[in-house]
Protein backbone atom coordinates (compact mmCIF):
# COMPACT_ATOMS: atom_id res chain seq x y z
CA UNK A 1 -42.15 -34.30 34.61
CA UNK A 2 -39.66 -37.17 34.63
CA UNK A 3 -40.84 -40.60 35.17
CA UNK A 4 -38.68 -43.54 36.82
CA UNK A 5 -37.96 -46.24 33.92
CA UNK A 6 -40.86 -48.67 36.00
CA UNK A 7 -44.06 -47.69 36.09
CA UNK A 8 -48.04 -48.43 36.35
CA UNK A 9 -50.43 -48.72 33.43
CA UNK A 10 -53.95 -48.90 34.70
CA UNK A 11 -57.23 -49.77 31.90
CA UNK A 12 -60.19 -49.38 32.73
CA UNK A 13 -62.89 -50.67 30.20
CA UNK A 14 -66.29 -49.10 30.53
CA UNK A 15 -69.29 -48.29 28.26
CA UNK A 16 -69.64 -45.43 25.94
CA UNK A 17 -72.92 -44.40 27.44
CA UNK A 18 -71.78 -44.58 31.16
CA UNK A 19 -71.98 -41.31 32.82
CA UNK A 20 -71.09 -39.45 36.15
CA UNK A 21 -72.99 -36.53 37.61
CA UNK A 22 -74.37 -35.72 33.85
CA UNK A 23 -71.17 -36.60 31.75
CA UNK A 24 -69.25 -39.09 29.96
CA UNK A 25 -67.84 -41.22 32.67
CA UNK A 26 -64.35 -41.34 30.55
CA UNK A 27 -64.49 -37.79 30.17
CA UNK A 28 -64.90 -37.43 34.05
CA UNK A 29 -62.36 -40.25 34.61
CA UNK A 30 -59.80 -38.22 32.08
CA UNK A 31 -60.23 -34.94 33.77
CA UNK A 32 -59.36 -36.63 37.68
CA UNK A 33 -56.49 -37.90 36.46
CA UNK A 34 -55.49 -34.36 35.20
CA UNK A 35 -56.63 -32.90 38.27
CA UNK A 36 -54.39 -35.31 40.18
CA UNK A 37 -51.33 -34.64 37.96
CA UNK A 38 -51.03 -37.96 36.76
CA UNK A 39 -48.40 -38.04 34.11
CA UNK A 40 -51.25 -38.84 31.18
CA UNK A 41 -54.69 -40.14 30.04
CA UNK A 42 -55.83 -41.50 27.13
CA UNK A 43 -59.58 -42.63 25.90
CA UNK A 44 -59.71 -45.39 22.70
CA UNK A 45 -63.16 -45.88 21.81
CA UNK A 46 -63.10 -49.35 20.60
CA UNK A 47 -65.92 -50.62 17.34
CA UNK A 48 -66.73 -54.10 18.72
CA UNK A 49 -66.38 -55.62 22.08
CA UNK A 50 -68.49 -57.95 24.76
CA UNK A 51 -67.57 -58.13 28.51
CA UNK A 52 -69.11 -59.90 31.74
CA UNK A 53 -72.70 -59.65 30.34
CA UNK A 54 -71.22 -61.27 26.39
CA UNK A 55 -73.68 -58.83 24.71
CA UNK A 56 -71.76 -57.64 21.58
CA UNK A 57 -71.43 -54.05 20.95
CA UNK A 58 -70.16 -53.18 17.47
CA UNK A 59 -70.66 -50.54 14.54
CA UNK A 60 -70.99 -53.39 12.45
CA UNK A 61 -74.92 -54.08 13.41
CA UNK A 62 -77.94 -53.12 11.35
CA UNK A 63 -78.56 -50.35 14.06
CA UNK A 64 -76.00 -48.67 15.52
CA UNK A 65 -75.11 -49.45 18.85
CA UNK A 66 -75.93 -47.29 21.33
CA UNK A 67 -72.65 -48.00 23.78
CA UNK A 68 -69.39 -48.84 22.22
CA UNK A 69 -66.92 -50.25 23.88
CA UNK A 70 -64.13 -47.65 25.35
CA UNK A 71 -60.98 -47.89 27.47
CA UNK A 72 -58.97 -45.40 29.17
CA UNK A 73 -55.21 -45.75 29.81
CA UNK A 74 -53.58 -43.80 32.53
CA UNK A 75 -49.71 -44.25 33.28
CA UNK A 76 -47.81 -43.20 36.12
CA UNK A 77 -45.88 -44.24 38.94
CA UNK A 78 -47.77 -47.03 41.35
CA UNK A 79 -47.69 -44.39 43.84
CA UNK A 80 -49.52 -42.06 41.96
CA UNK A 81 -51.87 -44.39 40.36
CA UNK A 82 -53.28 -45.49 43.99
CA UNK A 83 -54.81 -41.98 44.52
CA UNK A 84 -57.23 -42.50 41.09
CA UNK A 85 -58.17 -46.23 42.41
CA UNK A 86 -60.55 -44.33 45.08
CA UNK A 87 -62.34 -42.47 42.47
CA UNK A 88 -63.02 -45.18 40.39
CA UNK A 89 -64.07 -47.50 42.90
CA UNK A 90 -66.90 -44.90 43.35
CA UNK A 91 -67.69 -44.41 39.81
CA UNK A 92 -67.08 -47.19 37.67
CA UNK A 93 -70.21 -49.51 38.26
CA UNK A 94 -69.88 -52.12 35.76
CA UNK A 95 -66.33 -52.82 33.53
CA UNK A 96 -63.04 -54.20 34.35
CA UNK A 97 -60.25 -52.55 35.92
CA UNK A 98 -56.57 -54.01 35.25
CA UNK A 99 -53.11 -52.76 35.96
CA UNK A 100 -49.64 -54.04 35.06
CA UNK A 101 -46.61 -52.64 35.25
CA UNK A 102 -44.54 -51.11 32.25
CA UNK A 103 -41.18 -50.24 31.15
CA UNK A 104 -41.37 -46.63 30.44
CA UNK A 105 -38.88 -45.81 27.61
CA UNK A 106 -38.88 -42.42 26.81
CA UNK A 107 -41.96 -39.40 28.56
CA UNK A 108 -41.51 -35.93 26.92
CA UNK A 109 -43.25 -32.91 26.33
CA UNK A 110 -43.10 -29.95 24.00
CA UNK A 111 -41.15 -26.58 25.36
CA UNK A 112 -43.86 -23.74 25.38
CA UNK A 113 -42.38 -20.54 24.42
């Protein structure tokens, strides 16, 4: 797939425990951007973070926490990227949402044989 050099980078920060129609919420968030086409996805569980609610979530506590913080990059054209904003809006409940646009420098892929 080539990419124009501008592009769309689009996080959305969630919980580790949020879920959609019985699974992870990234993992359903991941696999609409695949069935879209979108040129890639990425999950980053983070091991401490607080949003809108400051309640820290970290590894670092005497229990482990139950809900980690995780984000999901997506990048793409801003053409592209509008048809996952729908799909979200549905199914992200609470987190943030942010895009910005990027300089893409180089998208590749390995040759199957």
């Amino acid at each position: 797939m080539k990419l124009p050099e501008e592009g769309k980078l689009l996080r959305i920060f969630i919980g580790e425990t949020d879920v959609y129609q019985g699974k992870a919420l990234y993992e359903a968030i991941v696999l609409k951007a695949r069935e879209l086409n979108l040129a890639g996805a990425t999950v980053f569980r983070g091991i401490m973070g607080f949003g809108a609610a400051s309640r820290i979530h970290s590894i670092k506590l005497l229990r482990l926490s139950e809900d980690l913080p995780v984000m999901i990059e997506i990048l793409d054209t801003g053409e592209n990227i509008a048809r996952i904003l729908p799909f979200l809006d549905e199914t992200v409940s609470e987190g943030l949402i942010t895009m910005e646009e990027v300089k893409i420098i180089r998208y590749r892929s390995r040759k199957r044989k």
